[in-house]
Structures are given as C-alpha cells and as structure tokens.
C-alpha atoms as a PDB file:
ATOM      1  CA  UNK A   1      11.863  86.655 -19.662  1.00  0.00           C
ATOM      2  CA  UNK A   2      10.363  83.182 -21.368  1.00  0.00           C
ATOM      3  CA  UNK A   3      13.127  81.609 -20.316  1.00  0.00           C
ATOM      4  CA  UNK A   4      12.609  82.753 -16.585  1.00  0.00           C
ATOM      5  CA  UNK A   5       9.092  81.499 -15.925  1.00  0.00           C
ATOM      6  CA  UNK A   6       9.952  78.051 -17.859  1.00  0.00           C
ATOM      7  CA  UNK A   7      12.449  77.147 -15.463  1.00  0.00           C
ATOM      8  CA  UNK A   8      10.407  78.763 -12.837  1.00  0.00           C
ATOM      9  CA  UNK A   9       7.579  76.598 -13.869  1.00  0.00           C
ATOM     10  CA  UNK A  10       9.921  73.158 -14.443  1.00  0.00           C
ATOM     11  CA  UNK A  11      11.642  73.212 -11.080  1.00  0.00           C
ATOM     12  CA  UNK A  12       7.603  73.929  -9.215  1.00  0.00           C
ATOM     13  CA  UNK A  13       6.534  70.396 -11.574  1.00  0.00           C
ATOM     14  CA  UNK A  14       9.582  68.824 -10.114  1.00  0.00           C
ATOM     15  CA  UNK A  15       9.007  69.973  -6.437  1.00  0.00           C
ATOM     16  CA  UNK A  16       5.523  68.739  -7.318  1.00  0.00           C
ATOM     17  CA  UNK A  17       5.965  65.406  -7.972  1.00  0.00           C
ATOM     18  CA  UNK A  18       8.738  64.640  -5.672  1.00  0.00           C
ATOM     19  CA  UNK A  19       6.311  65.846  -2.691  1.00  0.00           C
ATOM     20  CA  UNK A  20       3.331  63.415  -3.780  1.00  0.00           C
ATOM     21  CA  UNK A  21       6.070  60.575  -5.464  1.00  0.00           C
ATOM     22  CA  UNK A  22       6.221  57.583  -3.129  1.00  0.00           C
ATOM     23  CA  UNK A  23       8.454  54.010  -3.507  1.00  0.00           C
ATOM     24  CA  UNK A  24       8.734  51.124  -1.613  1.00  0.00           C
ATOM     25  CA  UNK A  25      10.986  52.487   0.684  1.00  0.00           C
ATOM     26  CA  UNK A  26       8.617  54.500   2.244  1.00  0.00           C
ATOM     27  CA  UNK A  27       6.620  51.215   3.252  1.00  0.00           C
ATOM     28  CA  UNK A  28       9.366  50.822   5.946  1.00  0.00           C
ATOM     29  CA  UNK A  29       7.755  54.394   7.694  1.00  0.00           C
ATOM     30  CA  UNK A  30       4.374  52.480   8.409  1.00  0.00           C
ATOM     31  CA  UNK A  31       4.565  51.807  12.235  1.00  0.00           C
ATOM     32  CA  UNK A  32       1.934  48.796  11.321  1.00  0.00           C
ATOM     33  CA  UNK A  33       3.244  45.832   9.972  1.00  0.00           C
ATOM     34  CA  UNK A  34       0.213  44.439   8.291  1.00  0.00           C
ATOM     35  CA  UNK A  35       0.058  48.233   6.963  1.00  0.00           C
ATOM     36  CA  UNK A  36       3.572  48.156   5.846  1.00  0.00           C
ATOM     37  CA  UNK A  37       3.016  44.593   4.129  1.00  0.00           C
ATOM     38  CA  UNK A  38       0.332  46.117   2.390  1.00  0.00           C
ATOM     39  CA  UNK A  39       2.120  48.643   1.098  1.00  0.00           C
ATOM     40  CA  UNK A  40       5.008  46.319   0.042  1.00  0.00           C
ATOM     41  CA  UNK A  41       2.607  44.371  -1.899  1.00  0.00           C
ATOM     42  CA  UNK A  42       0.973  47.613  -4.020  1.00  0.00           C
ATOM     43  CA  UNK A  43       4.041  48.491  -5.163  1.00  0.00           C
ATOM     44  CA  UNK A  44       5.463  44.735  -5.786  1.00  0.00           C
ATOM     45  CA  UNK A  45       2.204  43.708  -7.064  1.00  0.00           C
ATOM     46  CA  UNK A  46       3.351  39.907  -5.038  1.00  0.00           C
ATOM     47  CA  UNK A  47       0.938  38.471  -2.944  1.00  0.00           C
ATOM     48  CA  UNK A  48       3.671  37.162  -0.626  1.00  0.00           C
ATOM     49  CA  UNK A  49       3.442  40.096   1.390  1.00  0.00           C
ATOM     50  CA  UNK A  50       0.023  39.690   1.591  1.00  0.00           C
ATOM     51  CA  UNK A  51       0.403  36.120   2.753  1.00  0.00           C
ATOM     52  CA  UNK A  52       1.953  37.994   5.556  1.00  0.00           C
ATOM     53  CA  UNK A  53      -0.597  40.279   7.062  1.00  0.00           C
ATOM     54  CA  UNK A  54      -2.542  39.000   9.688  1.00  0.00           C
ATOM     55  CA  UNK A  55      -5.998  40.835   9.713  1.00  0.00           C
ATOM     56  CA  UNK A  56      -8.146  38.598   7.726  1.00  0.00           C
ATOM     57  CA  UNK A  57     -10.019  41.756   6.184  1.00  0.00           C
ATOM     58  CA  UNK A  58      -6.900  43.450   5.061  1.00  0.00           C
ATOM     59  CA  UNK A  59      -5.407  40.202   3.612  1.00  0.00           C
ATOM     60  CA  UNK A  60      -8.593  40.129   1.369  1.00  0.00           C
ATOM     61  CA  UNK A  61      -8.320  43.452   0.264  1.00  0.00           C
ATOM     62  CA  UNK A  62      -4.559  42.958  -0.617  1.00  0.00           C
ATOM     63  CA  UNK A  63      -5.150  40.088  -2.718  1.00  0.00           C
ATOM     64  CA  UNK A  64      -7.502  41.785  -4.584  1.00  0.00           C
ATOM     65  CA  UNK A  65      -5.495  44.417  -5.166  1.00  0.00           C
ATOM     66  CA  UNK A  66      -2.364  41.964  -6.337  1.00  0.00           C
ATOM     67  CA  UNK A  67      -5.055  40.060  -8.587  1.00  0.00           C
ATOM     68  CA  UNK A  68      -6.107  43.252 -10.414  1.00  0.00           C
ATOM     69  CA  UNK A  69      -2.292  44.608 -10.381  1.00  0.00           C
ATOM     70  CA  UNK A  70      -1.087  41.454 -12.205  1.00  0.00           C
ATOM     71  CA  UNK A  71      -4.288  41.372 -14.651  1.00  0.00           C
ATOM     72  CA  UNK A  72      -3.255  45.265 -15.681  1.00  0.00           C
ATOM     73  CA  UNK A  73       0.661  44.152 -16.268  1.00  0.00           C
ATOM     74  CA  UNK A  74      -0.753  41.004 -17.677  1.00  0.00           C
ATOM     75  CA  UNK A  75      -3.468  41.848 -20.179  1.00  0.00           C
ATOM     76  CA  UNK A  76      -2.080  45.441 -21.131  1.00  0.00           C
ATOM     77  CA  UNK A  77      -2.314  46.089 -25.092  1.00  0.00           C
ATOM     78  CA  UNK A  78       1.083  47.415 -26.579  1.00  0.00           C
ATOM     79  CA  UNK A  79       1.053  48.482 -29.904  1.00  0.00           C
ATOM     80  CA  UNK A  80       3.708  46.973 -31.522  1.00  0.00           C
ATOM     81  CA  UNK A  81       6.093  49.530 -33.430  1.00  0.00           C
ATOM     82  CA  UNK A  82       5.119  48.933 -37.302  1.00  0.00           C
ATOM     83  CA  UNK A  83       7.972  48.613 -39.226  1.00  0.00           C
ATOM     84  CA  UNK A  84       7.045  49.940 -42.508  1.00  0.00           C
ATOM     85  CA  UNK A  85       9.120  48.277 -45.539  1.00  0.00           C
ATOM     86  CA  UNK A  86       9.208  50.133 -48.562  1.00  0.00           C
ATOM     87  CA  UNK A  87       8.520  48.072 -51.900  1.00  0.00           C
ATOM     88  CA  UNK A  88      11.400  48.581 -54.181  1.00  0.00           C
END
C-alpha cells in the first residue's frame, strides 16, 4: 500500500506544479501588449522588451525588475565543487 499513496502523492506534486508553472509562451495570452512585453521581459530578464512598452509607469517598473534580474544572475555565489587531492 506504500507504494500506492507515493505515486498517488507524485502524480498530485506534478498536477501541482504544472497548474501554477508558467513560460514565456504564455506571455502571448496577455490581450495587452505593454502587459505582454512585460511579461516577455520577466522571464528574459532583457530590457528590450521593456524598451517596448509604452506606459511610462510600467516601463519603470520593468526596468527595475530587468536591473535586479540581471544583478541576481550576475552576482549569484556558486560554490565551486572542491576537488579534494589525496597526498600520496
């Protein structure tokens, strides 16, 4: 019966996350363009496509959010993998 409510509870995690998972295709289901460039440009992180919105207040809100999208992917701290060489 383990086995049951495992895949019971891995196929509700998948349904899950496919319901709330978004790309940049569905920026093309915004009616609003300067809302669909908007979109384009949170999941691009490009400020081209906020270059292209026309409402001055939206325009400044996109590229903030492109500034602070690049500074993550920018400044992000991976630990390198340690390769640990034994002394012989």
């Amino acid at each position: 019966m383990p086995h049951v409510s495992k895949f019971i509870y891995t196929a509700l995690m998948l349904f899950c996350s496919s319901v709330f998972g978004e790309d940049l295709s569905s920026c093309t289901l915004k009616k609003e363009e300067d809302q669909r460039n908007y979109c384009k440009a949170s999941f691009a992180g490009s400020g081209t496509f906020c270059d292209m919105i026309k409402n001055g207040e939206l325009k400044r809100d996109c590229t903030f959010m492109v500034i602070r999208i690049q500074r993550e992917n920018a400044y992000k701290v991976r630990n390198p993998k340690k390769d640990v060489v034994a002394a012989e």
